[in-house]
N, C-alpha and C. Protein backbone atom coordinates (compact mmCIF):
# COMPACT_ATOMS: atom_id res chain seq x y z
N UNK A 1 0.84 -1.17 0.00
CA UNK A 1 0.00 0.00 0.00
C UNK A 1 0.88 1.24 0.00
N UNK A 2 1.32 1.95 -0.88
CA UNK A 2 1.93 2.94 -1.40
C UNK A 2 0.84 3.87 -1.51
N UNK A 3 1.88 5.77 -0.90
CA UNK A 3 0.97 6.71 -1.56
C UNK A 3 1.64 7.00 -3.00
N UNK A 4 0.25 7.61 -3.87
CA UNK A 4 0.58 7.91 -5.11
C UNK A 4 0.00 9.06 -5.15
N UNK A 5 -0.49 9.79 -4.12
CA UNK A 5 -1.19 11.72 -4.00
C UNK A 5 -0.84 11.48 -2.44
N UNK A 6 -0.28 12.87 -2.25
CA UNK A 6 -0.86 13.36 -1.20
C UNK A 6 -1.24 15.10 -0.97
N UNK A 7 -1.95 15.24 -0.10
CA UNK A 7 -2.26 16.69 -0.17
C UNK A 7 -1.96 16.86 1.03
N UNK A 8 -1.12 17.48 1.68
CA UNK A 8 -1.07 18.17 2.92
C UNK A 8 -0.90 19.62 3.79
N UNK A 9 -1.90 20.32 3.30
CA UNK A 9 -1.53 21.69 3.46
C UNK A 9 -2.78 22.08 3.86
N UNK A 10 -3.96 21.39 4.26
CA UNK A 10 -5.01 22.00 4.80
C UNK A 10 -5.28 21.81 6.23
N UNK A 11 -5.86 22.58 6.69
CA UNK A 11 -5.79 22.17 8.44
C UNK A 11 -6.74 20.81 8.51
N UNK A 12 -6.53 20.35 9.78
CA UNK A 12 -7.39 18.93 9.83
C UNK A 12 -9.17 18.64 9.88
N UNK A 13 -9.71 19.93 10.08
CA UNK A 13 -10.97 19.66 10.01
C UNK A 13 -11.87 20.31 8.43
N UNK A 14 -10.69 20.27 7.42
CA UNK A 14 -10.94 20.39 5.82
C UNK A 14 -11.66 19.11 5.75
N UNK A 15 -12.70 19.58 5.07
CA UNK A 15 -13.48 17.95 3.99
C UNK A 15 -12.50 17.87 3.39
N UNK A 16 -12.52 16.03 3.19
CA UNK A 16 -11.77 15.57 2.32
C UNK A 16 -12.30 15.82 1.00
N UNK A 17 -13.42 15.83 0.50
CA UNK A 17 -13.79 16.53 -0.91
C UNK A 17 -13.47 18.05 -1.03
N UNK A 18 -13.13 18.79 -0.03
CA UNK A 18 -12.61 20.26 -0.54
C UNK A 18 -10.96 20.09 -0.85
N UNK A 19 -10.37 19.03 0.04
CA UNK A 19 -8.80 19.06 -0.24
C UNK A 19 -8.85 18.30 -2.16
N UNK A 20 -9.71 17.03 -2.18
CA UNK A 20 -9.80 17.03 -3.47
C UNK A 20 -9.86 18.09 -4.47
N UNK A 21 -11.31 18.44 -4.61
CA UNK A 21 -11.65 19.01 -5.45
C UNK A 21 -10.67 20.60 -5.80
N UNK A 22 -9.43 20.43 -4.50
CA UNK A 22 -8.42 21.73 -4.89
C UNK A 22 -7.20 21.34 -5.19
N UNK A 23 -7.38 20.03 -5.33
CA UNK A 23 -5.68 19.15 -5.99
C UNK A 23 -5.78 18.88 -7.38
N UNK A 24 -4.37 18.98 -7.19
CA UNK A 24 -3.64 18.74 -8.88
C UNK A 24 -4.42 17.10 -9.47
N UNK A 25 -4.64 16.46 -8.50
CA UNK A 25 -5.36 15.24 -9.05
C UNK A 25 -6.79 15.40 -9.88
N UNK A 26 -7.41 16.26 -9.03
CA UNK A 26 -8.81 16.13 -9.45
C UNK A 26 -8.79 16.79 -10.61
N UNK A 27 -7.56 17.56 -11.09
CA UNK A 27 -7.83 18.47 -12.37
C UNK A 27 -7.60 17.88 -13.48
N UNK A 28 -6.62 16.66 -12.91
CA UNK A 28 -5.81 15.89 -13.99
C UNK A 28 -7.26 14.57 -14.35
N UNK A 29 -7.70 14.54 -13.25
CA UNK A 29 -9.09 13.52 -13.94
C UNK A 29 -10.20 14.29 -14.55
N UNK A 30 -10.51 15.86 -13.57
CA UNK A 30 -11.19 15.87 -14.25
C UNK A 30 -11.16 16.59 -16.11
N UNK A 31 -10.21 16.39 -16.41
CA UNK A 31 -9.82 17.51 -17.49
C UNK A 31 -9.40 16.49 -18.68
N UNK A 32 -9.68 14.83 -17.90
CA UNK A 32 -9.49 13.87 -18.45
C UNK A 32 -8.07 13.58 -19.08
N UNK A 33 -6.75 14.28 -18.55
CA UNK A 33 -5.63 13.75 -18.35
C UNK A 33 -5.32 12.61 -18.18
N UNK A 34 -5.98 12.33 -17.13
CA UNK A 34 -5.49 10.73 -16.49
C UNK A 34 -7.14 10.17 -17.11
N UNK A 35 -7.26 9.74 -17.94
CA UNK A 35 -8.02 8.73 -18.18
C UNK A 35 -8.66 7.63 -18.33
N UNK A 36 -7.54 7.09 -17.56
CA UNK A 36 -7.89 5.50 -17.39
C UNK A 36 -7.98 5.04 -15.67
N UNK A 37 -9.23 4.64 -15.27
CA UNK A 37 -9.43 4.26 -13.80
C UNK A 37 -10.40 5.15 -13.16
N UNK A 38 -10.37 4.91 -12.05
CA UNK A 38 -11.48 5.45 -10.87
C UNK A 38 -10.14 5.93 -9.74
N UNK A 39 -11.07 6.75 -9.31
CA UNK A 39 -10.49 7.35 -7.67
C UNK A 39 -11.96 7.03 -7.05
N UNK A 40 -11.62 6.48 -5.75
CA UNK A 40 -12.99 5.82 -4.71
C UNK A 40 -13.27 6.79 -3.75
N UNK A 41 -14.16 7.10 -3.44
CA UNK A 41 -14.30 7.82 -2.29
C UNK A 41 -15.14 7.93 -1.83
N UNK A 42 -15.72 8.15 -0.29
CA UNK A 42 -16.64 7.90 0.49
C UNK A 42 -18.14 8.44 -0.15
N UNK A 43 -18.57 8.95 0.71
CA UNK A 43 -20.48 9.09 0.57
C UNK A 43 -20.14 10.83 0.58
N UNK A 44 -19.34 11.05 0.97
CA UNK A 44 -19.01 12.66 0.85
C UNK A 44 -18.20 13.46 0.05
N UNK A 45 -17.83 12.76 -1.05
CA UNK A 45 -17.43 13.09 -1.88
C UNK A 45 -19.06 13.44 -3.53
N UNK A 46 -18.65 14.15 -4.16
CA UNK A 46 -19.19 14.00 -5.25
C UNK A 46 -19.15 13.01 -6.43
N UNK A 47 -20.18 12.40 -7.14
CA UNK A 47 -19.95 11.39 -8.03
C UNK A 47 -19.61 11.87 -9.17
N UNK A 48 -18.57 11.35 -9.36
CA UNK A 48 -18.07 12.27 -11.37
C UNK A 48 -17.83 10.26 -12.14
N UNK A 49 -17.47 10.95 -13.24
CA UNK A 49 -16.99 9.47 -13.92
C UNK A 49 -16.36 9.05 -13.52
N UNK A 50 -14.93 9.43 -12.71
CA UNK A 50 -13.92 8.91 -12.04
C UNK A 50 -13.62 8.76 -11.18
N UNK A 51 -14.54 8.65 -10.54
CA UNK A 51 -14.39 9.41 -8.82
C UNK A 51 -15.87 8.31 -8.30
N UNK A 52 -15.99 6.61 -7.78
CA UNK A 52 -17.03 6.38 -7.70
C UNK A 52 -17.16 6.54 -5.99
N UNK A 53 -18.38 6.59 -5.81
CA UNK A 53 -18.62 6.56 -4.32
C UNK A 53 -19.66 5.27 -4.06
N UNK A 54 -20.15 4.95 -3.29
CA UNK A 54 -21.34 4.16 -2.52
C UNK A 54 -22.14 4.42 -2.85
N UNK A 55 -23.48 3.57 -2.93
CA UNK A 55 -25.01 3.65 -3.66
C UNK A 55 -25.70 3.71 -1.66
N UNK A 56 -26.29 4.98 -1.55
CA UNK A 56 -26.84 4.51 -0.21
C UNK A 56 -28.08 3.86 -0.44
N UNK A 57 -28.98 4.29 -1.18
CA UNK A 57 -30.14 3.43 -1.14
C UNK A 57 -30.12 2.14 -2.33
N UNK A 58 -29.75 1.08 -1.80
CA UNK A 58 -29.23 0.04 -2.24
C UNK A 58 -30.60 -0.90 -2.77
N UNK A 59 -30.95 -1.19 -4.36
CA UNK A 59 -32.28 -1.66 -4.61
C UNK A 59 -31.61 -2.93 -5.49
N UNK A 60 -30.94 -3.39 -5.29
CA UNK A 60 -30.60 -4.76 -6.08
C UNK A 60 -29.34 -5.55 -5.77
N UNK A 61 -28.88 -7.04 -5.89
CA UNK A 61 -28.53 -7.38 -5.38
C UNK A 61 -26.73 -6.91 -6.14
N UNK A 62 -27.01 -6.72 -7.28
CA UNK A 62 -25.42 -6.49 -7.69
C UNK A 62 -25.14 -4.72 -7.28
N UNK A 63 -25.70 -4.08 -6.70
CA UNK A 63 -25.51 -2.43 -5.94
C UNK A 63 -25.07 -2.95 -4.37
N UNK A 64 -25.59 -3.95 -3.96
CA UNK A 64 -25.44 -4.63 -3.08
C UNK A 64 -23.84 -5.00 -3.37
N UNK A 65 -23.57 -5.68 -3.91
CA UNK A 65 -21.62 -6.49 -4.07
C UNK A 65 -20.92 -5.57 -4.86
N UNK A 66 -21.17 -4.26 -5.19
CA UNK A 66 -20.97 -3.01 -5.31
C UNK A 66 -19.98 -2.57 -4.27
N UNK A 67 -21.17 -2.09 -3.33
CA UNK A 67 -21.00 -1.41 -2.19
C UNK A 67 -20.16 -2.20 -1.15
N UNK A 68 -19.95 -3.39 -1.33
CA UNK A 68 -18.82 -4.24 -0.97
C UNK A 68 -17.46 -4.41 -1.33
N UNK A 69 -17.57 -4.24 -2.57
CA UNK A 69 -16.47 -4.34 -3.34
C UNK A 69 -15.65 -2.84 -3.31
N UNK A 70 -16.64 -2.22 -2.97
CA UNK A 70 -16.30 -0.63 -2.91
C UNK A 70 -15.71 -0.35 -1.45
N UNK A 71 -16.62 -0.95 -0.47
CA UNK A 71 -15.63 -0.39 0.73
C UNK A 71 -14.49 -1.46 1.36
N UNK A 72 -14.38 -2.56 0.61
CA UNK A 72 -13.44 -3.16 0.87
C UNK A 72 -11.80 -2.57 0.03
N UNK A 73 -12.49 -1.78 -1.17
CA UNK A 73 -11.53 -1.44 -1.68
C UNK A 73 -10.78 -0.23 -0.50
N UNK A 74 -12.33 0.42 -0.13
CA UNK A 74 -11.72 1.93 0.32
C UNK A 74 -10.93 1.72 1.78
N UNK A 75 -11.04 0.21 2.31
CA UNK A 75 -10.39 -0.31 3.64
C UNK A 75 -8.74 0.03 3.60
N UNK A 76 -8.63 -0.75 2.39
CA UNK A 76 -7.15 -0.42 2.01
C UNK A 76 -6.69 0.75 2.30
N UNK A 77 -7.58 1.89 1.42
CA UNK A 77 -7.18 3.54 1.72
C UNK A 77 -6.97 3.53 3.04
N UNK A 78 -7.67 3.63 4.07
CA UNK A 78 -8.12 4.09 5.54
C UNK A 78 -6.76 3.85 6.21
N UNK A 79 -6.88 2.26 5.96
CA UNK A 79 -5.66 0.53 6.44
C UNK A 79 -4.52 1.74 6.38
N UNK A 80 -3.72 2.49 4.80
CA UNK A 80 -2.57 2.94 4.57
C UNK A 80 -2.16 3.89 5.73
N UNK A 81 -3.12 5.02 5.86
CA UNK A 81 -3.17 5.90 6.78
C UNK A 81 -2.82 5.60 8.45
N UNK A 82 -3.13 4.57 8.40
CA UNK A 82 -3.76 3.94 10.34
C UNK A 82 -1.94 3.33 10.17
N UNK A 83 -1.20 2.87 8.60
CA UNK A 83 0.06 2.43 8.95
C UNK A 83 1.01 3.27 9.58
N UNK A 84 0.54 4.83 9.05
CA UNK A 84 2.14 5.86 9.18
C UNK A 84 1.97 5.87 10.55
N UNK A 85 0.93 5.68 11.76
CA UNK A 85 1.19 6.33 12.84
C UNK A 85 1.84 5.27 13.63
N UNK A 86 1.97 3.60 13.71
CA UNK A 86 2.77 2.69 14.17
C UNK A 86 4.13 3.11 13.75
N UNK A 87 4.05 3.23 12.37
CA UNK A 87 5.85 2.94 11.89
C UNK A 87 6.11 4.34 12.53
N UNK A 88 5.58 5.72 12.56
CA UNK A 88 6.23 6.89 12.70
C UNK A 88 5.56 7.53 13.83
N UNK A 89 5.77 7.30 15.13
CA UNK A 89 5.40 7.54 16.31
C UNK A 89 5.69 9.23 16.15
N UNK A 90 6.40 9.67 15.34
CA UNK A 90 6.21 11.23 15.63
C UNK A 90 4.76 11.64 15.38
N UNK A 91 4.23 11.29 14.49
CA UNK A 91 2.75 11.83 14.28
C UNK A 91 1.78 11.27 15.00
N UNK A 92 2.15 10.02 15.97
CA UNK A 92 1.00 9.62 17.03
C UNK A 92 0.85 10.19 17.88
N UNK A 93 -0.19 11.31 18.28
CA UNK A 93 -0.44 12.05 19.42
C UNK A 93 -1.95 12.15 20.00
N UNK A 94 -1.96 11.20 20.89
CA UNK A 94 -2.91 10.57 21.34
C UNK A 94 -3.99 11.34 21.70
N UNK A 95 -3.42 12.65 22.19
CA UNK A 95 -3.96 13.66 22.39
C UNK A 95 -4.93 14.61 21.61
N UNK A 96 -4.35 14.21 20.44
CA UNK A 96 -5.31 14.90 19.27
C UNK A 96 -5.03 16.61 18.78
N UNK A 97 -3.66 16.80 19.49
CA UNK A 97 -3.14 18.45 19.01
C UNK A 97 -1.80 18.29 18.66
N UNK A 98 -1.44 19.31 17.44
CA UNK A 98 -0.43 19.22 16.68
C UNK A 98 0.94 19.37 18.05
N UNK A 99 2.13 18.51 17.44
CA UNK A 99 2.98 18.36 18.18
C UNK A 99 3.70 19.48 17.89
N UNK A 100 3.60 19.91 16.20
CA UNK A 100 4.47 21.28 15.91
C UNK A 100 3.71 22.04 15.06
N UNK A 101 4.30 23.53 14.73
CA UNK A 101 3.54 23.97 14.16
C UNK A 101 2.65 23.56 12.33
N UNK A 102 1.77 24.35 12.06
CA UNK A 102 0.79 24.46 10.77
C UNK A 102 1.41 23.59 9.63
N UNK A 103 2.83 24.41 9.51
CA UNK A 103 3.57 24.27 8.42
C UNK A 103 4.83 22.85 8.52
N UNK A 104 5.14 22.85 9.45
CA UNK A 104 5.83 21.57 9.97
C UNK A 104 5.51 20.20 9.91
N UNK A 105 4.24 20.10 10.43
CA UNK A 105 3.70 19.99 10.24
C UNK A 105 3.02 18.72 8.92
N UNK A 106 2.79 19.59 7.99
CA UNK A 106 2.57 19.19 6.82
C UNK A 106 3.58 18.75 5.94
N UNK A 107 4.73 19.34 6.28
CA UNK A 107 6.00 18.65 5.73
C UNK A 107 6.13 16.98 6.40
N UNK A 108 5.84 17.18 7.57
CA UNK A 108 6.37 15.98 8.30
C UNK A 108 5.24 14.68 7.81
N UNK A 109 4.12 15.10 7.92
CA UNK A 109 3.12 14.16 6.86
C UNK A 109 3.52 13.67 5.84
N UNK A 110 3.89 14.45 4.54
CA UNK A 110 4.52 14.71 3.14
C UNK A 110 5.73 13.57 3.50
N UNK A 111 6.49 13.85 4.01
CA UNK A 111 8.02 13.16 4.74
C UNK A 111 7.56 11.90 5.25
N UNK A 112 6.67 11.59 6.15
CA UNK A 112 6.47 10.35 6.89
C UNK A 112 5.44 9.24 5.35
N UNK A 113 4.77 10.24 4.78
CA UNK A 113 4.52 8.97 3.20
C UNK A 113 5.52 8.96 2.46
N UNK A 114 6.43 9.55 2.51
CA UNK A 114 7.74 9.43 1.06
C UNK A 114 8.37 8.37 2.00
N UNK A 115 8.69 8.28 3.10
CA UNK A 115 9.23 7.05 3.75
C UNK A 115 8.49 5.59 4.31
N UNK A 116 7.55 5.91 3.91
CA UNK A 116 6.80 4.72 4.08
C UNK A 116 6.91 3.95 3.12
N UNK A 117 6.43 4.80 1.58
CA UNK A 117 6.59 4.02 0.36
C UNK A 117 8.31 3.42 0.38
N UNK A 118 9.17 4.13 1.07
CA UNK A 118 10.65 3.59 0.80
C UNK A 118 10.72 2.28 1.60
N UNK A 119 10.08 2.26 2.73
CA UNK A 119 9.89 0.84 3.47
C UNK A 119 9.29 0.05 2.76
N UNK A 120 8.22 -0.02 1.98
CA UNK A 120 7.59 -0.60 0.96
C UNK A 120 8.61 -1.38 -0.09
N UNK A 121 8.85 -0.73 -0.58
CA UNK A 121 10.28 -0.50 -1.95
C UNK A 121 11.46 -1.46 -1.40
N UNK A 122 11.76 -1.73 -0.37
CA UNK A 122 13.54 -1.82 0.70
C UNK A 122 12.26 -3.40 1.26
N UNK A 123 11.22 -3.34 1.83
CA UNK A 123 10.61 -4.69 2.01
C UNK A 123 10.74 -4.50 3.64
N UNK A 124 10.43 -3.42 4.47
CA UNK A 124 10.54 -3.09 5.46
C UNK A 124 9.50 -3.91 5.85
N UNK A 125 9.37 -4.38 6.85
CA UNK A 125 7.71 -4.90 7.55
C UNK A 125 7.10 -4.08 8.13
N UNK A 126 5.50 -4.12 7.47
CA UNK A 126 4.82 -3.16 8.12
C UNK A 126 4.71 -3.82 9.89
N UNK A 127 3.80 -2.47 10.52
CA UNK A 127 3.63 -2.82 12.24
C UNK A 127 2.57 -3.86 11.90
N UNK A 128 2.02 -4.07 12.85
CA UNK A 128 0.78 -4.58 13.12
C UNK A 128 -0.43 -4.78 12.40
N UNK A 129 -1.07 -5.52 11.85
CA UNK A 129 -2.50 -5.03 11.42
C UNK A 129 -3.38 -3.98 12.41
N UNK A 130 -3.88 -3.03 12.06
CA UNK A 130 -4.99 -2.19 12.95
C UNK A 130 -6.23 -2.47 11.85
N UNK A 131 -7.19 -2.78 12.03
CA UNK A 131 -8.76 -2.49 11.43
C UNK A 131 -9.39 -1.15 11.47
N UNK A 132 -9.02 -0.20 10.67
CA UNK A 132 -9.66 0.83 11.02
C UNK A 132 -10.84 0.96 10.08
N UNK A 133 -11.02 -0.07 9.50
CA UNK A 133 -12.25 0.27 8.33
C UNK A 133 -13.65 -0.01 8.84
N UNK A 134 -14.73 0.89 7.81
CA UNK A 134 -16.06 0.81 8.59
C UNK A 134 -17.35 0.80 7.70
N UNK A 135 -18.31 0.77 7.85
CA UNK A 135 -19.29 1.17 6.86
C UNK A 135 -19.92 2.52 7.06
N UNK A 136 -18.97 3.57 8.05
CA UNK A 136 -19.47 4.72 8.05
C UNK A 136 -19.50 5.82 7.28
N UNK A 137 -18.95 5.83 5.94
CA UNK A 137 -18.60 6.09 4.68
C UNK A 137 -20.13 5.98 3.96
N UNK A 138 -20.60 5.08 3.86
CA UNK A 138 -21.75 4.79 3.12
C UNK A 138 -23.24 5.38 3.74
N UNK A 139 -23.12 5.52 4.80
CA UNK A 139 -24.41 6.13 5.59
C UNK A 139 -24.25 7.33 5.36
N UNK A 140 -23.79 8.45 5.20
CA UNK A 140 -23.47 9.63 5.49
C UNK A 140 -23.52 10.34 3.89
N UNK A 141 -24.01 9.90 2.74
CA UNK A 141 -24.50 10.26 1.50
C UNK A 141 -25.58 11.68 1.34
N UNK A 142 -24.60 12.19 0.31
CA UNK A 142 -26.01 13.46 0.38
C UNK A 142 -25.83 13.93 -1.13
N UNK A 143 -26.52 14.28 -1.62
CA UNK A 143 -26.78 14.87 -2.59
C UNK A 143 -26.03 16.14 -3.22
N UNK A 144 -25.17 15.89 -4.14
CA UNK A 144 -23.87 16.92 -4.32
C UNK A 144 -24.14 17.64 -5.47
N UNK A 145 -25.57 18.36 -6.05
CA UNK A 145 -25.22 19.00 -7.22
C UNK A 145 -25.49 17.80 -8.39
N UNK A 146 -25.91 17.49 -9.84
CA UNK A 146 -26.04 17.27 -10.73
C UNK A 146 -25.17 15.92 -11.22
N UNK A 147 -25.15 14.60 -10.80
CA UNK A 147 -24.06 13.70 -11.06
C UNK A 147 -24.46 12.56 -12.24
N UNK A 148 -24.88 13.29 -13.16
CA UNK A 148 -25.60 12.23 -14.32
C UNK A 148 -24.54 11.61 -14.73
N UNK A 149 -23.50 12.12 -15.05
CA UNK A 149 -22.35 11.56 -15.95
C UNK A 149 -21.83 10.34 -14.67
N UNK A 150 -21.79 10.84 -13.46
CA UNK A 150 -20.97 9.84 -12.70
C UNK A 150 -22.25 8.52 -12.29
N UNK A 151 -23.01 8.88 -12.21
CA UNK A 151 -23.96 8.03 -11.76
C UNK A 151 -24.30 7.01 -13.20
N UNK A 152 -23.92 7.67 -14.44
CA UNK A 152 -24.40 6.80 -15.60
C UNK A 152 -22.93 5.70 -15.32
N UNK A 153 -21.48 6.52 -15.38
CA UNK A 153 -20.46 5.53 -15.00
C UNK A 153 -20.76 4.36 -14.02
N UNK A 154 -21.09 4.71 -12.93
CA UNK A 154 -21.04 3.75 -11.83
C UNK A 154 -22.34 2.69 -12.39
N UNK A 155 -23.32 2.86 -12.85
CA UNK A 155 -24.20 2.10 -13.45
C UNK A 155 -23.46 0.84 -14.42
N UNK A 156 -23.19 1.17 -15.37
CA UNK A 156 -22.23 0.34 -16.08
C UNK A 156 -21.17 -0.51 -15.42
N UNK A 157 -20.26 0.03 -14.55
CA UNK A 157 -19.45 -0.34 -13.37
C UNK A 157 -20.22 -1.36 -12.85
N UNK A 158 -21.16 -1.25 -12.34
CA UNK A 158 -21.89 -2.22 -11.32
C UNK A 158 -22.63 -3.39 -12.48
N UNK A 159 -23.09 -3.05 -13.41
CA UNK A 159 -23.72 -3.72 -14.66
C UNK A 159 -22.63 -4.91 -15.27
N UNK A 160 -21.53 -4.01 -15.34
CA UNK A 160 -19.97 -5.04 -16.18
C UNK A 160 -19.29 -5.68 -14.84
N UNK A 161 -19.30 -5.65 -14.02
CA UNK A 161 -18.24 -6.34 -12.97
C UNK A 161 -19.56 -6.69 -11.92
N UNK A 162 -20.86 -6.31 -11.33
CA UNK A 162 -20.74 -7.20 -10.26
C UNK A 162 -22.24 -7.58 -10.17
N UNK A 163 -22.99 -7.74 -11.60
CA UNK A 163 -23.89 -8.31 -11.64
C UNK A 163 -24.09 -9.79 -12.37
């Protein structure tokens, strides 16, 4: 589990769809740069073509192994995150307030995934398993503005792979 984005320059109580929707990623999908694949993301994100999220009101059985297939994928995401704070006890603060300042910070984030992926790479062993994954992603769905194009994608998606 390697990062391949990170964004770290917003304070911690930023939606994760505002840090998206202001990264170099989302411009590169949505501007159809990167054209091949999906980016996953919770119930709070917006649905585009590339970008699938969770079906909350679930009316069939393949939306059903969907929404499975979907948050087992997004476990992984969560899983990567829950790794940096075993291997890199500087950013574990149990406490829940920055150890240094704004800007430090965010470097040290930036710094603690460029060395993770190098443990990755070198065959370092990760810590422990932690379970941090949930189905609280999928409850928490709301209505984002106009998503025909993403909602026709994810249709097909669910139609070609899990019906």
């Amino acid at each position: 589990m390697k990062f391949l984005n990170i964004v770290a320059k917003y304070p911690g109580a930023t939606h994760d769809s505002f840090i998206l929707t202001n990264s170099n990623i989302y411009e590169l999908f949505d501007s159809r740069e990167i054209g091949i694949g999906w980016l996953l993301g919770d119930s709070g994100y917006p649905l585009r073509p590339w970008l699938m999220t969770p079906i909350l009101n679930v009316s069939t059985e393949a939306e059903e192994c969907y929404n499975r297939g979907h948050m087992r994928a997004r476990c992984v995401v969560e899983r990567s995150f829950s790794l940096l704070k075993p291997r890199f006890r500087c950013i574990d603060n149990s406490a829940g307030t920055l150890l240094y300042g704004a800007t430090k910070s965010c470097d040290i984030t930036v710094g603690v995934a460029v060395l993770h992926n190098m443990c990755i790479n070198h065959g370092i062993p990760l810590p422990p398993d932690e379970n941090h994954c949930d189905r609280r992603h999928i409850a928490k769905q709301q209505y984002l503005g106009h998503l025909n194009d993403g909602a026709t994608v994810r249709r097909r998606l669910i139609n070609g792979r899990f019906s």
